[in-house]
Protein backbone atom coordinates (compact mmCIF):
# COMPACT_ATOMS: atom_id res chain seq x y z
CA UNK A 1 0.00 0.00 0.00
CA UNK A 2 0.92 3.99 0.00
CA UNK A 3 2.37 3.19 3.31
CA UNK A 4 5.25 0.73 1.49
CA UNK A 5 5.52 3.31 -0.96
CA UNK A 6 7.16 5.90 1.08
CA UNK A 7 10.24 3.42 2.10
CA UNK A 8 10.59 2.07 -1.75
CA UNK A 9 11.06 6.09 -2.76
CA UNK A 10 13.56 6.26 -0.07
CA UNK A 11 15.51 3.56 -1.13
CA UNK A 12 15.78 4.47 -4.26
CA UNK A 13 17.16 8.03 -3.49
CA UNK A 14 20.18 6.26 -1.06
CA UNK A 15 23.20 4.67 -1.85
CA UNK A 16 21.36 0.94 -1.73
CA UNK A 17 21.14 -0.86 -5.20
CA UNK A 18 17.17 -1.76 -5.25
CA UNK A 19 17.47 -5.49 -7.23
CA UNK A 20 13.50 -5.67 -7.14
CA UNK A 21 10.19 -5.73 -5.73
CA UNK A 22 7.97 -7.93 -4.48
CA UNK A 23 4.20 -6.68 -4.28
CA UNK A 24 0.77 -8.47 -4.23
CA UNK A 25 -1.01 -9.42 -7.25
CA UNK A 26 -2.98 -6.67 -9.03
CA UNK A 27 -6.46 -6.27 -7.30
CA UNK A 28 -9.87 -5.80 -8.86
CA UNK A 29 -11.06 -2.26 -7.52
CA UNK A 30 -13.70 0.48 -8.41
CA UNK A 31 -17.19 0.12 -9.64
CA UNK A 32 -15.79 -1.33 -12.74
CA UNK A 33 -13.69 -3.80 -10.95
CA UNK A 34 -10.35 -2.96 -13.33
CA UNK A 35 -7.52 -4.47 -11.87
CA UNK A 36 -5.17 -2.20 -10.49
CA UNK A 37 -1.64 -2.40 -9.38
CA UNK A 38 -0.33 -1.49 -5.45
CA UNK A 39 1.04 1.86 -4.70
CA UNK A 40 4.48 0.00 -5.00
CA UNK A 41 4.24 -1.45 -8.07
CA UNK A 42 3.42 1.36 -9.77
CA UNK A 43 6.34 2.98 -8.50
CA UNK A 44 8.55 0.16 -9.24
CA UNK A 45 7.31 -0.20 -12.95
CA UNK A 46 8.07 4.20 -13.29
CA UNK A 47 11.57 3.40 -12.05
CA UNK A 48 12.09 0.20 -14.52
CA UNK A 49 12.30 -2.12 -11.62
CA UNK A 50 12.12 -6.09 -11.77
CA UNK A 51 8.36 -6.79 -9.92
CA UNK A 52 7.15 -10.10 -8.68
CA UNK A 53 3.88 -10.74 -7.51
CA UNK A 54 3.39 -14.18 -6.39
CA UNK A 55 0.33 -14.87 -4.96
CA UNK A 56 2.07 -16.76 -2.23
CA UNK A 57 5.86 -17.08 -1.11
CA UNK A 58 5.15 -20.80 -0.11
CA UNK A 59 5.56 -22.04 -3.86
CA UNK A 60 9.02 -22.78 -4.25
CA UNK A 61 8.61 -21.51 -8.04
CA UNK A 62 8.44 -18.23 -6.88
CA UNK A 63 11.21 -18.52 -3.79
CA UNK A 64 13.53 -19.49 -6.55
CA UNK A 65 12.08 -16.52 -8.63
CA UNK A 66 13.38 -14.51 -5.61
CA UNK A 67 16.56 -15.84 -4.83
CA UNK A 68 17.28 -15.43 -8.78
CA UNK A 69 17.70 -11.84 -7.60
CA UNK A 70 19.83 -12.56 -5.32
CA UNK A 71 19.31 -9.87 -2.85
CA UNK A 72 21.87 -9.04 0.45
CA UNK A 73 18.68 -7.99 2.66
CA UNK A 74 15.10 -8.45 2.00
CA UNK A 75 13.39 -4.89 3.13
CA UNK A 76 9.47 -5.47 3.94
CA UNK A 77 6.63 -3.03 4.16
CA UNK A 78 3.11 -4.19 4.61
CA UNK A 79 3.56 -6.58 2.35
CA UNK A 80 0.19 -8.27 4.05
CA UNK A 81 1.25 -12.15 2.83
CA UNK A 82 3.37 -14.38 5.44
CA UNK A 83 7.49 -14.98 4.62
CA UNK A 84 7.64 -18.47 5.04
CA UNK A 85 11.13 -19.58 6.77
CA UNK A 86 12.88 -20.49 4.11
CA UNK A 87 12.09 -16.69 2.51
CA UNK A 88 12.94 -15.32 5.49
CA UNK A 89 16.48 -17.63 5.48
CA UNK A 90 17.26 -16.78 1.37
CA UNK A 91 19.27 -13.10 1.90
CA UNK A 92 22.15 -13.41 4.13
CA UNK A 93 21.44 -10.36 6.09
CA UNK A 94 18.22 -11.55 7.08
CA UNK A 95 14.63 -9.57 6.14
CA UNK A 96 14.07 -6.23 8.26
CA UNK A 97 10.44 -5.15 8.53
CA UNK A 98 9.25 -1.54 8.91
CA UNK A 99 6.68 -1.76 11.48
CA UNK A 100 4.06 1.31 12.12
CA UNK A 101 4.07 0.89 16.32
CA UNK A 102 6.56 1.26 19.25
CA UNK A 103 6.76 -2.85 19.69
CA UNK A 104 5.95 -4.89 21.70
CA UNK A 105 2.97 -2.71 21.79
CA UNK A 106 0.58 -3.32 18.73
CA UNK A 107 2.07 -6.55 17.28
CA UNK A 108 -0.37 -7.36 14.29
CA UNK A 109 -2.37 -6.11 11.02
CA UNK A 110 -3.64 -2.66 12.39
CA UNK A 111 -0.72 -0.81 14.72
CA UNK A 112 -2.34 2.94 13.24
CA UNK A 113 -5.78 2.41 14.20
CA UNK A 114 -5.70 0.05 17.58
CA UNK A 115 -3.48 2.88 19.09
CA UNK A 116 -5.99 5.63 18.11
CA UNK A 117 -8.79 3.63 19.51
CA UNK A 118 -6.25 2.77 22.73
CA UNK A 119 -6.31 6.46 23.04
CA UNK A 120 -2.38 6.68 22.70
CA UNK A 121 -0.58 8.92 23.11
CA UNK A 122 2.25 8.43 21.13
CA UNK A 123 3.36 6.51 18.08
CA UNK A 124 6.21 5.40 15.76
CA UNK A 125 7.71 2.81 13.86
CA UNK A 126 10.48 -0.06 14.37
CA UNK A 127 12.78 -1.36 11.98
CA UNK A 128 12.81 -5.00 13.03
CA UNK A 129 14.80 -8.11 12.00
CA UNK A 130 12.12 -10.72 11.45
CA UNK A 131 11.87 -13.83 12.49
CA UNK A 132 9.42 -16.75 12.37
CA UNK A 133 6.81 -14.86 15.06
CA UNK A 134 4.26 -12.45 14.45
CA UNK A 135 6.32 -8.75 14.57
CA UNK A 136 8.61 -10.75 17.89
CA UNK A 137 11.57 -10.30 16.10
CA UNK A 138 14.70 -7.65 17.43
CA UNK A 139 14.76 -3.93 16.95
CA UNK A 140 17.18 -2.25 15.38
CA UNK A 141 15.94 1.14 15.77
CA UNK A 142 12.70 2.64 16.88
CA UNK A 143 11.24 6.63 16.53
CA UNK A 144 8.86 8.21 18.21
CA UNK A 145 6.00 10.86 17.69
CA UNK A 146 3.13 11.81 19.54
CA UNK A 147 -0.65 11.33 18.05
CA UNK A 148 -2.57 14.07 17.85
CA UNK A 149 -5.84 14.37 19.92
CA UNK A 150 -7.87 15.13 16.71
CA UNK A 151 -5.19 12.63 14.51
CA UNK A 152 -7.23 10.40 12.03
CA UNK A 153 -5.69 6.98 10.98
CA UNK A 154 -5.40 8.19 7.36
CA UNK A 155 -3.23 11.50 8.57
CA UNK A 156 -1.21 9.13 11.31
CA UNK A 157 -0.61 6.65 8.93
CA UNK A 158 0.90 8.93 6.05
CA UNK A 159 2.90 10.45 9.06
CA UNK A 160 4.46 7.28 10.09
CA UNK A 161 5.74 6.32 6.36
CA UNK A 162 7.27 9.04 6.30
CA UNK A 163 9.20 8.54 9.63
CA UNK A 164 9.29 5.04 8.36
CA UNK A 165 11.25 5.60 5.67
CA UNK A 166 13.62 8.43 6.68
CA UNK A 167 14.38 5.84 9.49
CA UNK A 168 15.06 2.88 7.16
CA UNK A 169 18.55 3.70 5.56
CA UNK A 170 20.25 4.50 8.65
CA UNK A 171 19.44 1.67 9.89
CA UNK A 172 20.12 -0.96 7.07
CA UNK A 173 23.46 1.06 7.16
CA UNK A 174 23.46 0.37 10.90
CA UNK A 175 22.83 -3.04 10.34
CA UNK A 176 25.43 -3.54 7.45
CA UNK A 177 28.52 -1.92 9.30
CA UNK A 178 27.60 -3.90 12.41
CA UNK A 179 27.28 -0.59 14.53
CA UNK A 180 23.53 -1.29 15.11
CA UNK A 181 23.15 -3.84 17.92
CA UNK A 182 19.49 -5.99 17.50
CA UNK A 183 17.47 -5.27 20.71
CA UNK A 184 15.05 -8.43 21.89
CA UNK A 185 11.64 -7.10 22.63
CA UNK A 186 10.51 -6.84 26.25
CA UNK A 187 8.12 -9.43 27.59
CA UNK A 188 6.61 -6.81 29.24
CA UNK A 189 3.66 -4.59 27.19
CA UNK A 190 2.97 -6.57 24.81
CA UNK A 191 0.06 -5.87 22.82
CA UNK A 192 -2.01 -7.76 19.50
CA UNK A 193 -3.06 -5.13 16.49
CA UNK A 194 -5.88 -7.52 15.43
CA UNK A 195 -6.98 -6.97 12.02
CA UNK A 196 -10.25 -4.34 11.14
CA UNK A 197 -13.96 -6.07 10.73
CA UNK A 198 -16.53 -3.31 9.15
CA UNK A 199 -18.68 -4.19 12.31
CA UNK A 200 -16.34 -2.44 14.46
CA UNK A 201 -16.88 0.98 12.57
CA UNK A 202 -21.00 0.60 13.21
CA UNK A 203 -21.30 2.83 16.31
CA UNK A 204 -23.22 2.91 19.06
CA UNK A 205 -23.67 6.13 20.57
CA UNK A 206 -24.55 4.75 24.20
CA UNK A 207 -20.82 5.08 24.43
CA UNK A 208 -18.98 7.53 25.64
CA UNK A 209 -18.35 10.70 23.30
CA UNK A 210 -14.41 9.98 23.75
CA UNK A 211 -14.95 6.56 22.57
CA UNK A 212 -16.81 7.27 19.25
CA UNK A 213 -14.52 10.36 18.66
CA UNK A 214 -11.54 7.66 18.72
CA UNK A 215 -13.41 5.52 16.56
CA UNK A 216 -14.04 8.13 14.01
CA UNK A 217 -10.72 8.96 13.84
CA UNK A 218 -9.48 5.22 13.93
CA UNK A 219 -11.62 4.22 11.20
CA UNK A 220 -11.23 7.12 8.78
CA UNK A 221 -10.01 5.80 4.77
CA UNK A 222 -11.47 2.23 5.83
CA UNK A 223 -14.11 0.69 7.04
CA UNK A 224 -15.24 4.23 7.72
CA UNK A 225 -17.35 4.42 11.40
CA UNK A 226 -21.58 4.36 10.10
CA UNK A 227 -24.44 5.45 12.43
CA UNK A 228 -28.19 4.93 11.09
CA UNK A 229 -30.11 7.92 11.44
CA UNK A 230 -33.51 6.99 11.84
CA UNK A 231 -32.62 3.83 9.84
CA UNK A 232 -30.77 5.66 6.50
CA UNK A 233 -26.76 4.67 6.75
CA UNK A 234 -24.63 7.44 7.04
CA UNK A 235 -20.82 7.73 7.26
CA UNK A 236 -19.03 9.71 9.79
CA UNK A 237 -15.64 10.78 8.57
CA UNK A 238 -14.85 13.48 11.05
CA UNK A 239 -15.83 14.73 14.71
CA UNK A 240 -14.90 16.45 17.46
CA UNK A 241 -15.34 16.96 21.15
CA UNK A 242 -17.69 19.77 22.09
CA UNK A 243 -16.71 22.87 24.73
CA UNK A 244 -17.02 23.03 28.31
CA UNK A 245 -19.23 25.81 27.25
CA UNK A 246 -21.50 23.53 24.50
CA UNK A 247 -21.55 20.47 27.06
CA UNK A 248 -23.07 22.80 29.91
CA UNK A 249 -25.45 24.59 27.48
CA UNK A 250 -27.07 21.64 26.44
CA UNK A 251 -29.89 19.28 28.27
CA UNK A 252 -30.18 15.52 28.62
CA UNK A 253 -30.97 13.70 25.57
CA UNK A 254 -31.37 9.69 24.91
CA UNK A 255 -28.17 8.59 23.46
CA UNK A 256 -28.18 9.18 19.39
CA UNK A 257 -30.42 12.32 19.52
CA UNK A 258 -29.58 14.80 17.39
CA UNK A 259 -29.42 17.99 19.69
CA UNK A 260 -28.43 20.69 17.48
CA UNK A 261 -27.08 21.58 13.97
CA UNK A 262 -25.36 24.38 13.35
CA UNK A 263 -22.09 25.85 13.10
CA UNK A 264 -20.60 23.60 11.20
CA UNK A 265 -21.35 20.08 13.27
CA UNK A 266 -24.05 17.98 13.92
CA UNK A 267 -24.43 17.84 17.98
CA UNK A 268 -25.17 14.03 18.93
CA UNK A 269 -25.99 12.93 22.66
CA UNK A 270 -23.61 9.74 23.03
CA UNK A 271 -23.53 7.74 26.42
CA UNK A 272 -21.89 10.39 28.59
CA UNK A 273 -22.53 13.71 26.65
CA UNK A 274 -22.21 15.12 23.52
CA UNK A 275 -19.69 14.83 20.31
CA UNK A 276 -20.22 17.09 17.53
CA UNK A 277 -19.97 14.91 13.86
CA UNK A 278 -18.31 17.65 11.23
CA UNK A 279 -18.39 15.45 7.61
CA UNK A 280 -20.79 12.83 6.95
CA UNK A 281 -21.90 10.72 3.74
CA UNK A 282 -25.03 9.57 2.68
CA UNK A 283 -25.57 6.44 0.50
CA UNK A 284 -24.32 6.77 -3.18
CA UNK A 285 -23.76 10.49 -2.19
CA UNK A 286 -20.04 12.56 -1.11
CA UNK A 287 -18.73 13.02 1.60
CA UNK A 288 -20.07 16.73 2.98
CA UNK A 289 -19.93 19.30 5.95
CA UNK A 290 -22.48 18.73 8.67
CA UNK A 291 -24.16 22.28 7.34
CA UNK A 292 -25.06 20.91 3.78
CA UNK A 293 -25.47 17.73 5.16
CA UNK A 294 -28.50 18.93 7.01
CA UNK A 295 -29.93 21.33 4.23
CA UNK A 296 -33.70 21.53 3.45
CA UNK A 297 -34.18 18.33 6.81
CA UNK A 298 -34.88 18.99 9.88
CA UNK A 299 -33.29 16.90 12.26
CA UNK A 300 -32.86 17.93 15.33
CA UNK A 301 -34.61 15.49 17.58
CA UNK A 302 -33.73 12.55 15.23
CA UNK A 303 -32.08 9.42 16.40
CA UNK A 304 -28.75 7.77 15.33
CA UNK A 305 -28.95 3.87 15.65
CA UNK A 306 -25.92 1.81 15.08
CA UNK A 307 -26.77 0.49 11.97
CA UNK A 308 -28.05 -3.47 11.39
CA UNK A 309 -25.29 -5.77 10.06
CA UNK A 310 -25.13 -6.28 6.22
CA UNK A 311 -27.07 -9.13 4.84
């Protein structure tokens, strides 16, 4: 994905000879369900790189397609299919893996969005030998950065790339010259990133307003957090806490109630107050400021649902 993409353009700009790239077949995408290429391979195809994209590194046809390259290290970014061990045995300085959490905490598919939902405050990435465990293997380096408290998981996750990749050649250089010495992770805070389900993003607004803020933020680019308001699905792609000042003016409401619109925000009554929803999206339509949003409806008193499960 984009976030791999950042750490191939790096490369490419050091001293490191790139001998190829290894990216997941083309997927079907779109209403017309083209095939299109990852964010890396159409980077790697601009640049005249060699690209494989077996559909699985547990066919020794394509292990043998890989060690035809013959690479010193194997470099890997969300690459989202498992290195089998003898992949991960093939270069002789081992595979390093550019991980988007401070490990041991958020091992796992989702590091971005299970911190945001945590309630984190802080961030980074690790550039990690691997080994045969899920993300267990040594750090060579780590950096940190602090998540903002209105941070979504798209803006967090092009942020962490970025750091991603300027941290990358230091450290293969580290790792090449011998002056970077693997760390073992601690058994201590150790934490599981499970991957996203779409019925995590249908909210429920009998929770607290810090909770669904989080999980607005968490689950903004994909599976996008839904609400039903008075049974039509809507999409919530950006909130915010309300004032001291808004929370006092307003009264008690059932949770979901729509309290006020105005101002640029839809005021909601969630479990423990309100949250104030600023871009929403209606079936087939875009995605639109709480003001137009509301045009020409009047919905103040109207009730957000968490919306059924798809058939």
């Amino acid at each position: 994905p984009a976030f791999a993409r950042a750490s191939l353009a790096a490369l490419l700009e050091g001293p490191h000879e790139v001998v190829g790239v290894l990216t997941q077949p083309d997927r079907p995408a779109g209403r017309g369900r083209k095939l299109v290429p990852s964010a890396v391979k159409a980077l790697a195809v601009e640049r005249g790189l060699a690209v494989l994209q077996p559909p699985t590194l547990r066919d020794e046809g394509a292990r043998e397609a890989l060690a035809a390259l013959a690479p010193d290290v194997l470099v890997v970014v969300a690459y989202g299919l498992i290195l089998p061990p003898e992949a991960l045995a093939l270069p002789p300085l081992g595979c390093l893996n550019v991980h988007g959490s401070l490990l041991p905490r958020w091992r796992g598919a989702a590091p971005v969005q299970r911190a945001i939902l945590a309630g984190d405050a802080e961030s980074g990435v690790c550039i990690m030998r691997m080994d045969a465990g899920l993300d267990t293997g040594d750090v060579l380096s780590r950096a940190a950065t602090p998540i903002g408290p209105d941070e979504n998981a798209t803006e967090l996750s092009a942020r962490l790339a970025a750091l991603g990749a300027r941290t990358l050649g230091p450290a293969l250089d580290g790792w090449r010259d011998g002056s970077l010495a693997p760390e073992p992770q601690p058994d201590e805070g150790i934490t599981y990133a499970a991957k996203l389900d779409k019925g995590e993003a249908r909210l429920d607004f009998a929770a607290p307003a810090l909770a669904l803020h989080r999980a607005v933020r968490a689950f903004h680019g994909w599976p996008v957090a839904e609400g039903a308001l008075d049974g039509e699905r809507v999409r919530i792609w950006k909130s915010r806490l309300p004032s001291p000042e808004t929370r006092s003016r307003l009264g008690e409401a059932p949770p979901g109630t729509v309290l006020e619109v105005g101002g640029g925000a839809l005021t909601v009554m969630a479990g423990d107050g309100p949250i104030e929803l600023l871009e929403l999206q209606r079936p087939g339509g875009r995605a639109v400021g709480a003001d137009a949003f509301a045009q020409g409806r009047e919905l103040a008193g109207r009730r957000f649902d968490a919306p059924a499960a798809r058939a």
